[in-house]
Protein backbone atom coordinates (compact mmCIF):
# COMPACT_ATOMS: atom_id res chain seq x y z
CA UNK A 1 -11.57 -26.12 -20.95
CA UNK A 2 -13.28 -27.13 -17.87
CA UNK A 3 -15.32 -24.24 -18.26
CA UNK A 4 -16.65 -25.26 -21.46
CA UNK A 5 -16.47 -28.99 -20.39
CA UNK A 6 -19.40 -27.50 -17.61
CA UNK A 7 -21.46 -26.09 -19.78
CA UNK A 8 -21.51 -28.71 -21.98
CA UNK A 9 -22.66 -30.73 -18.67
CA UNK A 10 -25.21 -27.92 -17.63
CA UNK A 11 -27.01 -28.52 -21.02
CA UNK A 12 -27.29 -32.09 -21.15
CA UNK A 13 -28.57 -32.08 -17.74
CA UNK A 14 -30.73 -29.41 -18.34
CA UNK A 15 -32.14 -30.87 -21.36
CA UNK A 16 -32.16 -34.36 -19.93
CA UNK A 17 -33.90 -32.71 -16.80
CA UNK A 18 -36.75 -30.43 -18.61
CA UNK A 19 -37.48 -32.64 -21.52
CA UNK A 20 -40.27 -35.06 -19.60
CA UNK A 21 -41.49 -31.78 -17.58
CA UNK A 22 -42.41 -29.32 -20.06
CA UNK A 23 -44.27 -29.58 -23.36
CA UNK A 24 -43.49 -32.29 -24.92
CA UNK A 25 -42.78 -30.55 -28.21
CA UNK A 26 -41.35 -27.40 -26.19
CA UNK A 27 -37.94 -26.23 -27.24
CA UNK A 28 -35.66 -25.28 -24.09
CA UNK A 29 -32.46 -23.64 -24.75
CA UNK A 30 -29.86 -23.04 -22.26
CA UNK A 31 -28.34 -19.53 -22.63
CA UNK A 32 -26.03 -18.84 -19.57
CA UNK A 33 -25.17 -21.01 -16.20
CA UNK A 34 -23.41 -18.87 -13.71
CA UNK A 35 -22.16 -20.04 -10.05
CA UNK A 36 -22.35 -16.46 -7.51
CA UNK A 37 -19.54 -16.52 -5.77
CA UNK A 38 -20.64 -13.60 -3.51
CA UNK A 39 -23.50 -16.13 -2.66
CA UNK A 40 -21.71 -19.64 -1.98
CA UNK A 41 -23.97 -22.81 -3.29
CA UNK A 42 -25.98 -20.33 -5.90
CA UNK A 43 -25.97 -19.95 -9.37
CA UNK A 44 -27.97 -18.01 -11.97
CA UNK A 45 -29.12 -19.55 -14.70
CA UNK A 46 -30.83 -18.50 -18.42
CA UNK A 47 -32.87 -20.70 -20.41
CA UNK A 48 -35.39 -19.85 -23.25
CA UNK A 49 -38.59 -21.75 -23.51
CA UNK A 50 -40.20 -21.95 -27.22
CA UNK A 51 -44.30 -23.73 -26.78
CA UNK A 52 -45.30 -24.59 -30.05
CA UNK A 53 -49.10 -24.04 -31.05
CA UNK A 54 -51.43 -25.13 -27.82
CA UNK A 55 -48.59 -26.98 -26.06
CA UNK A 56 -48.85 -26.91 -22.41
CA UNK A 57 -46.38 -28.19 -19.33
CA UNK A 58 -47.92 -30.50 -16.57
CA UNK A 59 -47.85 -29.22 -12.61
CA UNK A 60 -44.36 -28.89 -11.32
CA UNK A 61 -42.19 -26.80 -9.25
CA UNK A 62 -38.59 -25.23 -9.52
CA UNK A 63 -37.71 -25.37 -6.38
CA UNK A 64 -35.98 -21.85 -7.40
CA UNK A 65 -37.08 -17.67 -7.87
CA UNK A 66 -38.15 -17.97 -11.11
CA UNK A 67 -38.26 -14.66 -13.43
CA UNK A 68 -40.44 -15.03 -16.81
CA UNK A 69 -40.11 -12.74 -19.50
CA UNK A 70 -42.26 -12.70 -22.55
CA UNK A 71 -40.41 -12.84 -25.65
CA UNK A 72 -42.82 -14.08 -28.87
CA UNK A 73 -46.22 -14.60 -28.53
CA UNK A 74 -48.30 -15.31 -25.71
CA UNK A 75 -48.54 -17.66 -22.45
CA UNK A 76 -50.83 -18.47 -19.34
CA UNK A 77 -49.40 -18.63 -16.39
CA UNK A 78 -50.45 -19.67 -12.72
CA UNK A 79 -49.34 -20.57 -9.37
CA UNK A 80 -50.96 -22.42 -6.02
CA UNK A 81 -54.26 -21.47 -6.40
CA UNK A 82 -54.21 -17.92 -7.80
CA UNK A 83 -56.03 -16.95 -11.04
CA UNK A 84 -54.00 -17.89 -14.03
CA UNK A 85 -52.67 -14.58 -16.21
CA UNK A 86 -52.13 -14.39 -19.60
CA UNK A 87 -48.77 -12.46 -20.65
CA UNK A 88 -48.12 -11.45 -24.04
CA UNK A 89 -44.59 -9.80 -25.33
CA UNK A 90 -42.55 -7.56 -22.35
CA UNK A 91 -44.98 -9.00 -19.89
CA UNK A 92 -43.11 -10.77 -16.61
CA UNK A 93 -44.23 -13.23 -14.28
CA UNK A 94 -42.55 -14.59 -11.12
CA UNK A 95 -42.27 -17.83 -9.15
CA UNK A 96 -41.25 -18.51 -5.80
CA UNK A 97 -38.88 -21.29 -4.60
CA UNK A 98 -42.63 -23.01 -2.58
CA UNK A 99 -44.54 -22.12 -5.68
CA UNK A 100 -46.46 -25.15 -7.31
CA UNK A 101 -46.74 -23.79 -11.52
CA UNK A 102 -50.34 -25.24 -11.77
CA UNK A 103 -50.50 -23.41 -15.36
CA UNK A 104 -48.06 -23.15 -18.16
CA UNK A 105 -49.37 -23.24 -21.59
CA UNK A 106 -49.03 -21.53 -24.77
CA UNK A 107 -52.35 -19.50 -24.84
CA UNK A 108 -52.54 -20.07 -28.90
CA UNK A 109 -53.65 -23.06 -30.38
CA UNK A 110 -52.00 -21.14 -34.10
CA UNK A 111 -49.51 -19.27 -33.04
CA UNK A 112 -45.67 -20.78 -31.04
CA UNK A 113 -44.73 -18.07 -28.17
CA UNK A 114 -41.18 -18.15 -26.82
CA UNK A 115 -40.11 -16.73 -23.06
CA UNK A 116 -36.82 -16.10 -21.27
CA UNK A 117 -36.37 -17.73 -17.61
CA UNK A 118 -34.07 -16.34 -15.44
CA UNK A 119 -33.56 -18.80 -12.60
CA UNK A 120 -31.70 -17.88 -8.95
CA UNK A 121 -31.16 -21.60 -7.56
CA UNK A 122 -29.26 -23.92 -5.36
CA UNK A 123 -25.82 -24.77 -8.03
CA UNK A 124 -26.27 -28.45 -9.13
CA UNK A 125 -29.85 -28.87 -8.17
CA UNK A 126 -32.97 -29.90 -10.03
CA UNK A 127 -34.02 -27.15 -12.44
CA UNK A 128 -37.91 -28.79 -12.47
CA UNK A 129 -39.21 -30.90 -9.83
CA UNK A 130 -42.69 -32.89 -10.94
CA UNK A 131 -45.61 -32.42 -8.75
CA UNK A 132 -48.53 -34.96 -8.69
């Protein structure tokens, strides 16, 4: 029960959390929360990420390593001040814990894309932290 009472928890937050940071019609979906207990104060966590047509998240940070996997579709990506990439289906892309994401955007203004984010971060803390 209180397992399931913390995942219940881990979504609303989540969702409560992401919804004002990423597209605005962007679909997150947490998969998985995990705590580590061979790495005290961690926890994994799995969320999916569907961008409809042209949708696009503003600058923010995770505050987290941040793996990207291309599912559906495909997305620009782009950190600090390196050269955005685009990624299309099996492509990866990673983020740092000091990274600011100065790029995330559906590259298709006709097609949705969807990704998998596999996040390594501090249990309980922010999953998006909003950069101006």
């Amino acid at each position: 029960m209180k397992k399931i009472l913390l995942i219940l928890f881990l979504v609303c937050s989540l969702s409560l959390v992401c919804s004002p940071l990423i597209a605005q019609d962007a679909k997150v979906t947490s998969l998985m929360s995990k705590p580590l207990s061979d790495i005290p104060g961690k926890e994994l966590l799995m969320i999916t990420v569907e961008y409809p047509p042209g949708a696009s998240d503003p600058v923010h940070r995770h505050n987290a390593q941040a793996l990207v996997y291309v599912l559906e579709g495909s997305i620009v990506m782009g950190v600090n001040d390196e050269k955005p990439v685009t990624l299309t289906a099996g492509q990866t892309f990673y983020e740092g814990p000091n990274d600011i994401h100065t790029v995330g955007r559906n590259a298709s203004e006709t097609m949705p894309a969807k990704f998998l984010v596999v996040l390594l971060k501090d249990k309980d803390a922010s999953v998006l932290i909003p950069v101006k």
